[in-house]
Protein backbone atom coordinates (compact mmCIF):
# COMPACT_ATOMS: atom_id res chain seq x y z
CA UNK A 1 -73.85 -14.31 -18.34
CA UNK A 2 -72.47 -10.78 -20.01
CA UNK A 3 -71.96 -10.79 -23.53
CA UNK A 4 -69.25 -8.40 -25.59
CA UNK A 5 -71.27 -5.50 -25.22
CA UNK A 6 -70.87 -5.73 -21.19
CA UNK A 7 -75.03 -6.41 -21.31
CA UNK A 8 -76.51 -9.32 -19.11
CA UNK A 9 -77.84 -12.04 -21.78
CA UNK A 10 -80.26 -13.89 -20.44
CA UNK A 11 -80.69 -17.79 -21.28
CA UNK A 12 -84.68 -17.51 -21.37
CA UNK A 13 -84.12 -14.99 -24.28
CA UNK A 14 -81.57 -16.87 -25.80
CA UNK A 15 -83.07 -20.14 -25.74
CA UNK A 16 -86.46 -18.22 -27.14
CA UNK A 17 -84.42 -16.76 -30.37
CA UNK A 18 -83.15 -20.10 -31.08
CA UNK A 19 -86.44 -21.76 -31.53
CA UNK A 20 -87.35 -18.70 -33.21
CA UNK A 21 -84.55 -19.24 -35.63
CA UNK A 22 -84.99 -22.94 -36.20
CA UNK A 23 -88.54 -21.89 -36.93
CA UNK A 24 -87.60 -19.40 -39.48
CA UNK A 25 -84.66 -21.68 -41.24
CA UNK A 26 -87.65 -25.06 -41.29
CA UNK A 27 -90.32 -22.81 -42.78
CA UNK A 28 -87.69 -21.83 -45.51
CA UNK A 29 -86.99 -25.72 -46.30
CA UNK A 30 -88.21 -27.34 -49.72
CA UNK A 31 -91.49 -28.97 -49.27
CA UNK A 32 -90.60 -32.56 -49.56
CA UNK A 33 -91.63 -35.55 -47.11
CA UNK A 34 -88.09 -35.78 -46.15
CA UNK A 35 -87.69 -32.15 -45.11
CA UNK A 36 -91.64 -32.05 -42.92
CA UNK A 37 -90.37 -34.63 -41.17
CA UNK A 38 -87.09 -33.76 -40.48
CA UNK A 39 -88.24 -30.31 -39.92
CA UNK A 40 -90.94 -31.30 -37.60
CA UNK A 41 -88.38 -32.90 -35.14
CA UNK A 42 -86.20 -30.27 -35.34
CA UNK A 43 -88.45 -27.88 -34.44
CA UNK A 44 -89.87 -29.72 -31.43
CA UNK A 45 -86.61 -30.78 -30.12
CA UNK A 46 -85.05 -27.05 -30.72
CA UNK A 47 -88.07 -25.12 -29.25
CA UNK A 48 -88.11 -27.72 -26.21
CA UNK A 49 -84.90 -26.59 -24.73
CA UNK A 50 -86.57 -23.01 -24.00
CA UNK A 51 -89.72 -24.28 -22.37
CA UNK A 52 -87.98 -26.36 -20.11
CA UNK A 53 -85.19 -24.42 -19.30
CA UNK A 54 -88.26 -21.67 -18.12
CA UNK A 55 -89.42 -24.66 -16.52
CA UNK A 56 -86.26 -25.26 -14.67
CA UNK A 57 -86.78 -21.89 -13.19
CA UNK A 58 -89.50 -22.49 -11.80
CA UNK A 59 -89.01 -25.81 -9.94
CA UNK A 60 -88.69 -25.84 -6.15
CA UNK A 61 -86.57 -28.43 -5.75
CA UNK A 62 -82.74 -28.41 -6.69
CA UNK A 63 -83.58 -32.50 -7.94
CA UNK A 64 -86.63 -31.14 -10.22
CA UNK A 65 -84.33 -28.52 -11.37
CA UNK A 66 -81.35 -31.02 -12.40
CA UNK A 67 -84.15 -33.23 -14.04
CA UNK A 68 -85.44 -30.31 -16.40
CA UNK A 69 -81.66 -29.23 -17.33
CA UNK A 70 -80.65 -32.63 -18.36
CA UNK A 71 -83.74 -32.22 -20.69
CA UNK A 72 -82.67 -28.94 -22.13
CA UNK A 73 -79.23 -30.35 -22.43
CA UNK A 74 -80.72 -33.61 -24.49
CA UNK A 75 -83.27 -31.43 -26.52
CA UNK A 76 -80.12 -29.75 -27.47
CA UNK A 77 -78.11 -33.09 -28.43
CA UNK A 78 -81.31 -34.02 -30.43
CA UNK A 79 -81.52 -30.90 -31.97
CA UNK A 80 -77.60 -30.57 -33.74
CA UNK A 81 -78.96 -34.46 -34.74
CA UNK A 82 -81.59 -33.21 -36.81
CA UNK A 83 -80.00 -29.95 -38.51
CA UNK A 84 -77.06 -32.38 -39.19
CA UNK A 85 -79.99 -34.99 -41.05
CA UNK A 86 -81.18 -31.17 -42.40
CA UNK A 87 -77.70 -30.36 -44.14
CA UNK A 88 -77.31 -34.11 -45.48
CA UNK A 89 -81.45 -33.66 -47.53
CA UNK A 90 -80.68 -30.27 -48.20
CA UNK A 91 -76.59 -29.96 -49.03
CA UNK A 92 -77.13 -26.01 -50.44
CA UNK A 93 -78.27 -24.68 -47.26
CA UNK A 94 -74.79 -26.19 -44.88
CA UNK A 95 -73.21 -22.44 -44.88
CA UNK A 96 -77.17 -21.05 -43.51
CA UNK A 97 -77.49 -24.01 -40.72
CA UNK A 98 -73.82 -23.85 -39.62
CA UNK A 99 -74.23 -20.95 -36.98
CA UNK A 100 -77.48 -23.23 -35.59
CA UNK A 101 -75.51 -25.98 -34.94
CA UNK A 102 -72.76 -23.57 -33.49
CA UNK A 103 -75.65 -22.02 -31.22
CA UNK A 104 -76.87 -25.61 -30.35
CA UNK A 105 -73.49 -26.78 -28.89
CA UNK A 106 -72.77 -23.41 -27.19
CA UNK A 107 -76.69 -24.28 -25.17
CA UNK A 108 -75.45 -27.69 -24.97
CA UNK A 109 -72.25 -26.85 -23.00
CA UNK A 110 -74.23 -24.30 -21.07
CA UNK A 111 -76.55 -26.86 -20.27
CA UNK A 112 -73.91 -29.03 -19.38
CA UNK A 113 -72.30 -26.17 -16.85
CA UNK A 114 -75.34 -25.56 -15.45
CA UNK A 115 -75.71 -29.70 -14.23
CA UNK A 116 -72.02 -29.49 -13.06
CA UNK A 117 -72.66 -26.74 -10.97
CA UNK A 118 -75.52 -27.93 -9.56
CA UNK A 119 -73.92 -30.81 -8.06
């Protein structure tokens, strides 16, 4: 994949600044029960998608390969599911969460690709 810049962007990097990001944005949440738990999800679901996607990488099998995209694509679903649940608790922070949600459906669809290539 080449970004503006005409530099290669890998997905392994990409996928590891997201988490880093959704890190970052849950550690800045208001300490509430609502928020640690919504946070917590969030953060497993939105760091999943790089682990497995390295795990993808790594498989030897085109099947085991498929299997551990469709789980980056559905830790990506999950993961717009719980900044959405994010922006309802915490209405002030919508314009910070926005370009996560943006990110997470741009992995989704690349996700998504990925499977319908691999067919």
């Amino acid at each position: 994949m080449v970004n503006n810049q005409n530099k290669k962007y890998d997905l392994e990097d990409r996928t590891l600044d997201f988490g880093k990001q959704i890190i970052h944005l849950i550690k800045t949440l208001p300490k509430n029960t609502v928020n640690l738990t919504l946070g917590s999800q969030a953060i497993r679901s939105g760091t999943s998608m790089g682990a497995n996607y390295r795990e993808a990488n790594e498989t030897e099998t085109k099947k085991d390969f498929c299997f551990r995209i469709r789980i980056c694509r559905k830790e990506g679903k999950e993961t717009i599911y719980w900044l959405n649940l994010i922006i309802e608790a915490n209405p002030e922070l919508e314009q910070r969460i926005k370009p996560l949600l943006q990110e997470a459906t741009e992995l989704v669809k690349i996700f998504a690709a990925i499977l319908e290539k691999s067919r």
